[in-house]
C-alpha atoms as a PDB file:
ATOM      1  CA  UNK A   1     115.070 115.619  99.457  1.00  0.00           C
ATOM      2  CA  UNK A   2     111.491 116.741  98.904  1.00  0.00           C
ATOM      3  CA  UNK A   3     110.946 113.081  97.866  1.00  0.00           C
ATOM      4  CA  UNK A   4     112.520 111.490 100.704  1.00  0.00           C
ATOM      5  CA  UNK A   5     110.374 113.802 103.327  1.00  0.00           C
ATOM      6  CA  UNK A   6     106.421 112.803 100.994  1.00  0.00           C
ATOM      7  CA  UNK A   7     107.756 109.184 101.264  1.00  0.00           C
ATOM      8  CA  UNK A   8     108.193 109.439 105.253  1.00  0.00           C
ATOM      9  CA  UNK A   9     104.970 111.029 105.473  1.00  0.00           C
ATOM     10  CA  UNK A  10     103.373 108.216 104.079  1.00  0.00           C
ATOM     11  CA  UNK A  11     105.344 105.516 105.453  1.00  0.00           C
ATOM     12  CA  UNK A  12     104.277 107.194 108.910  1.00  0.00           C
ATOM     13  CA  UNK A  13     100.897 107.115 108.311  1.00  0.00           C
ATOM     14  CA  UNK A  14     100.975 103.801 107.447  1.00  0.00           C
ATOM     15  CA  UNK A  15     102.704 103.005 110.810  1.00  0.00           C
ATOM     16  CA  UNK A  16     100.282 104.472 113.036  1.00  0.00           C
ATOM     17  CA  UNK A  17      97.584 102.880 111.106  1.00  0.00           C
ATOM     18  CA  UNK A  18      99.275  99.657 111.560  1.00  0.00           C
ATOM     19  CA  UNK A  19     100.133 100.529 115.316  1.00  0.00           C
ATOM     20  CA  UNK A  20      96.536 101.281 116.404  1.00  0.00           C
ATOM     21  CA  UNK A  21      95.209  98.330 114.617  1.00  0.00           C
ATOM     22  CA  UNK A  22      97.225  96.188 116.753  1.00  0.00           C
ATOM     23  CA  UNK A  23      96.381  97.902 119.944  1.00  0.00           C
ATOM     24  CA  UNK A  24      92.841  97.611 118.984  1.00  0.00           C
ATOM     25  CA  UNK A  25      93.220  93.804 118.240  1.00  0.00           C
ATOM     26  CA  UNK A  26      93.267  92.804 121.959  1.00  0.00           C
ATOM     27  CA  UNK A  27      95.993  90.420 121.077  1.00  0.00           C
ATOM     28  CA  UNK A  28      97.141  88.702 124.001  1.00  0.00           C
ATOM     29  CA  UNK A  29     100.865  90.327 123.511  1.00  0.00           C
ATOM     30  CA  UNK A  30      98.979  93.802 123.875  1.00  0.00           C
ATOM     31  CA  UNK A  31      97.632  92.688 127.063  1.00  0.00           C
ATOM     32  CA  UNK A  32     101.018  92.452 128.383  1.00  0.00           C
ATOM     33  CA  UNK A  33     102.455  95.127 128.699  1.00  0.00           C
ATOM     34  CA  UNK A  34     103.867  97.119 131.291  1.00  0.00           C
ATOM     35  CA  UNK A  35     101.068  98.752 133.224  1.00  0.00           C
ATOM     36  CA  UNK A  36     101.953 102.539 132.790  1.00  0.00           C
ATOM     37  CA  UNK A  37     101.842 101.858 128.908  1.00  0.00           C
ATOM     38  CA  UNK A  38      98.358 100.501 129.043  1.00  0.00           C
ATOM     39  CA  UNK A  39      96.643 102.877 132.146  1.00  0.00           C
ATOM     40  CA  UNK A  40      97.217 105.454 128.891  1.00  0.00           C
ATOM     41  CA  UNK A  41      94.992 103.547 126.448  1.00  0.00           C
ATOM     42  CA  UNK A  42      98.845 102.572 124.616  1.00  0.00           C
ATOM     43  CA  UNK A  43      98.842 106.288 123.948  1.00  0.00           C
ATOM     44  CA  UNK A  44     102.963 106.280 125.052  1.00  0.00           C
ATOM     45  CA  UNK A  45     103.466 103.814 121.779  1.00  0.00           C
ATOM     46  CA  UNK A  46     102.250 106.657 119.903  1.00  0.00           C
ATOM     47  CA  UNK A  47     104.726 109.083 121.533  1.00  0.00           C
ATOM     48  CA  UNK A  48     107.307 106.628 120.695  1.00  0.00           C
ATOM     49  CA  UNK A  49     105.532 106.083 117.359  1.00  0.00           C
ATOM     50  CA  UNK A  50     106.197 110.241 117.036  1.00  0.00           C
ATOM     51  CA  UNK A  51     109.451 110.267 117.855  1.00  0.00           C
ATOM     52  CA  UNK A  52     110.919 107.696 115.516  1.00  0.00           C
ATOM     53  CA  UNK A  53     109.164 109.530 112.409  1.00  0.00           C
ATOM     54  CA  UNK A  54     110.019 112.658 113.534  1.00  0.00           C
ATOM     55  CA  UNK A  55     113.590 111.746 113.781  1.00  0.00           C
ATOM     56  CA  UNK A  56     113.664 110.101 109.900  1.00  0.00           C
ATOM     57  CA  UNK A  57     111.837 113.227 108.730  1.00  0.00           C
ATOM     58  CA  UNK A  58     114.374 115.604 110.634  1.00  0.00           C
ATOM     59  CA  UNK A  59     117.425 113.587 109.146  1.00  0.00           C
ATOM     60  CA  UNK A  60     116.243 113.648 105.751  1.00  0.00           C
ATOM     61  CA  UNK A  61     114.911 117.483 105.829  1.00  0.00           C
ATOM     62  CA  UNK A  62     118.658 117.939 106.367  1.00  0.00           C
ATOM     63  CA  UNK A  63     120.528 116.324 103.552  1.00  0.00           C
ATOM     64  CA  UNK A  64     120.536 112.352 105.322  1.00  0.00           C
ATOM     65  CA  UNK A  65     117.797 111.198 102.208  1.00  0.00           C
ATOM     66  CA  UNK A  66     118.965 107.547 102.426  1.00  0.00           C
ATOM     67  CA  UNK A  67     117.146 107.808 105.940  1.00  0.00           C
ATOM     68  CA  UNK A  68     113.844 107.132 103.242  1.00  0.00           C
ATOM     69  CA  UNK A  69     115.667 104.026 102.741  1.00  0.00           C
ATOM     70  CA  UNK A  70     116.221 102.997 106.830  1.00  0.00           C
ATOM     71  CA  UNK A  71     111.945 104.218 107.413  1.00  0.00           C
ATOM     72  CA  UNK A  72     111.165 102.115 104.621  1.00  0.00           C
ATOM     73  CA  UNK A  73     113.121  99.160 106.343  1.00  0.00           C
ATOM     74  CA  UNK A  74     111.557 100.190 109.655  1.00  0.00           C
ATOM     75  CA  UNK A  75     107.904 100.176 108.454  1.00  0.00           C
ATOM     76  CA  UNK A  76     108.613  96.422 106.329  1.00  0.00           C
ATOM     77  CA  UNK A  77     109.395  95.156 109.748  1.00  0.00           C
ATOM     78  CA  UNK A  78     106.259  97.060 111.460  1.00  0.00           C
ATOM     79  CA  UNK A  79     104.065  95.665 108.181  1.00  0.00           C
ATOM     80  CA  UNK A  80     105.387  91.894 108.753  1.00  0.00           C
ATOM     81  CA  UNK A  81     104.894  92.240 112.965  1.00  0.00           C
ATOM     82  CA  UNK A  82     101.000  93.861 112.796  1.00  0.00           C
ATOM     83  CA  UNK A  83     100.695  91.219 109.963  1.00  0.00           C
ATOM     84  CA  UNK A  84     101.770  88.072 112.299  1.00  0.00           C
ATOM     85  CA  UNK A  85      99.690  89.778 115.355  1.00  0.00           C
ATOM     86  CA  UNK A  86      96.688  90.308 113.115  1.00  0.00           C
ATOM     87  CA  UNK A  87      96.375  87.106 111.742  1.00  0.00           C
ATOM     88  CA  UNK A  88      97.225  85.574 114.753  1.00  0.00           C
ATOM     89  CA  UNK A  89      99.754  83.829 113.738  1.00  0.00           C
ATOM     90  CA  UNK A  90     102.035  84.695 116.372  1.00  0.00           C
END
């Protein structure tokens, strides 16, 4: 379990580092969205950002430790999307 929860951890750091590098990118996908996401800076991504890690870590603090598995899925996708944005591929 203890590994499960240090693998989340670091898996969400990675995700937020990914996330803010995108919003930073001034991507033209970033530009639109909905206005009350971006009159906070993107700051409600984050919350959502939050909320999704602190979910996986909740689940697995309590006995659900294939949920390192589903974060680890989560953040592949979140690696390949701020990869295509990035690179501008997309």
């Amino acid at each position: 379990m203890t590994a499960a929860l240090v693998i989340i951890f670091l898996l969400g750091i990675a995700n937020f580092a990914m996330h803010r590098a995108v919003l930073e990118s001034d991507h033209p996908m970033v530009g639109q969205m909905p206005g009350f996401v971006r009159s906070l800076g993107g700051r409600m991504t984050f919350v959502a950002e939050f909320l999704v890690l602190l979910a996986a870590l909740l689940l697995a603090a309590n006995g659900w430790a294939g949920m390192a598995w589903a974060y680890g899925a989560y953040s592949a996708l979140n690696a390949v999307s701020a990869w295509l944005i990035l690179t501008g591929r997309v």
